[in-house]
Each structure stands twice: as structure tokens, then as C-alpha cells.
C-alpha atoms as a PDB file:
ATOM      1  CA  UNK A   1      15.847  -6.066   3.235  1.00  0.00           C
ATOM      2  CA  UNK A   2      16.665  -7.424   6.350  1.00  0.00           C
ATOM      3  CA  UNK A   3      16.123 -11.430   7.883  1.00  0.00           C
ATOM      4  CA  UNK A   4      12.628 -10.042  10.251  1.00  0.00           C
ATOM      5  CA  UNK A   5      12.000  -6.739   7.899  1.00  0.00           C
ATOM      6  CA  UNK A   6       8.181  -7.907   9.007  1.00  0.00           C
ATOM      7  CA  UNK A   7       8.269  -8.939  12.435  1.00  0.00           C
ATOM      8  CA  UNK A   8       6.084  -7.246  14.981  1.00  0.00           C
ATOM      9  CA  UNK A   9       3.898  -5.839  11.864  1.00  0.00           C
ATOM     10  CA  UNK A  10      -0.017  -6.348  11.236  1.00  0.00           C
ATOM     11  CA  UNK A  11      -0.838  -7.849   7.948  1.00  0.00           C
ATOM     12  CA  UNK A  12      -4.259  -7.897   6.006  1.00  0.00           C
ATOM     13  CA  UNK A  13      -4.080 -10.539   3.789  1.00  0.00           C
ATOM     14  CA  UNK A  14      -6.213 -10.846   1.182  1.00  0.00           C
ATOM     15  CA  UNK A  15      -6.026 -13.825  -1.536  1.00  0.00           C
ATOM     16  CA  UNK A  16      -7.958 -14.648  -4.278  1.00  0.00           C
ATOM     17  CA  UNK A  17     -10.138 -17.926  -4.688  1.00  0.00           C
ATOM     18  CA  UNK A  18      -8.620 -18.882  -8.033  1.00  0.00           C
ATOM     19  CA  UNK A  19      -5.093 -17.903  -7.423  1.00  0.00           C
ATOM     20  CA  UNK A  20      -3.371 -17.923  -3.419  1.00  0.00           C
ATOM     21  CA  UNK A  21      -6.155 -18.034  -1.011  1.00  0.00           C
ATOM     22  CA  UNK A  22      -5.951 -15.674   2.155  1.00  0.00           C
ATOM     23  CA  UNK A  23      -4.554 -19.116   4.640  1.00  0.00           C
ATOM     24  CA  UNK A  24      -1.443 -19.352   2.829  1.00  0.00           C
ATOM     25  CA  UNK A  25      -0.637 -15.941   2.706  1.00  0.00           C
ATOM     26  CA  UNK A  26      -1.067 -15.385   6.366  1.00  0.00           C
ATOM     27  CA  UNK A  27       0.846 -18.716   7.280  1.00  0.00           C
ATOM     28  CA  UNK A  28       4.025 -17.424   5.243  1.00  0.00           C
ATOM     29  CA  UNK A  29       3.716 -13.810   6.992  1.00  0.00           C
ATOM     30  CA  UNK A  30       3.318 -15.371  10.188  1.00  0.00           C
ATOM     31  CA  UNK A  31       6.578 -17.182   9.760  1.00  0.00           C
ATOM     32  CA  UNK A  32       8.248 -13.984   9.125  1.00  0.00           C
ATOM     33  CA  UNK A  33       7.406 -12.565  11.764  1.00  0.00           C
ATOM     34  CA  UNK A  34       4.229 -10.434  11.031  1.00  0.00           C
ATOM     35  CA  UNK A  35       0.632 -10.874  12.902  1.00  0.00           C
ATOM     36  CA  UNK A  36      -2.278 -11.651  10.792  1.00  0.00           C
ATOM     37  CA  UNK A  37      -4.995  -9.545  12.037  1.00  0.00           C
ATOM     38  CA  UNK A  38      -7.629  -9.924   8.793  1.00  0.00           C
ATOM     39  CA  UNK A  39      -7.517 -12.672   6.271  1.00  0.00           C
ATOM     40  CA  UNK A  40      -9.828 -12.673   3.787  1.00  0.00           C
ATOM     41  CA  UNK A  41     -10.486 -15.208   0.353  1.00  0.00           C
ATOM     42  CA  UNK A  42     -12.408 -13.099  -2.251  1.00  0.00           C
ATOM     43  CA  UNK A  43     -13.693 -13.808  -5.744  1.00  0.00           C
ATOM     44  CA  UNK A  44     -12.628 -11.412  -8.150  1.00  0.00           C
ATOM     45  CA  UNK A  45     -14.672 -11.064 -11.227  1.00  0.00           C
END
């Protein structure tokens, strides 16, 4: 894959409360390039 394989994309990113939460997912898409447009920290079950 190429160096900005995400840049101008929209991203949902969803994390999980016990594991990567939703902020740090979106800050390492956002450095590659993509736009966040939903992030979202569940509690799975």
C-alpha cells in the first residue's frame, strides 16, 4: 500500500472501552491522511 493509501477518505471509528478507545483511533487516521467524521467508544459485552 502506498505512503497516503487513506488520505482524503472518511473514517468511522469505533473503539472499544476496554481495549483502543474511538480518540486514538481517529488521531492515528487523521495523521494519515483520512477525516474522522464519527468516533464512537462502545462497551462490548
Amino acid at each position: 500500500m502506498g505512503e497516503n493509501f487513506l488520505k482524503g477518505k472518511k473514517v468511522i471509528c469505533i473503539g472499544e472501552r476496554d481495549g483502543i478507545p474511538a480518540p486514538a483511533i481517529a488521531a492515528c487516521v487523521s495523521t494519515a491522511g483520512a477525516e474522522p467524521v464519527l468516533v464512537l467508544t462502545q462497551c462490548f459485552v
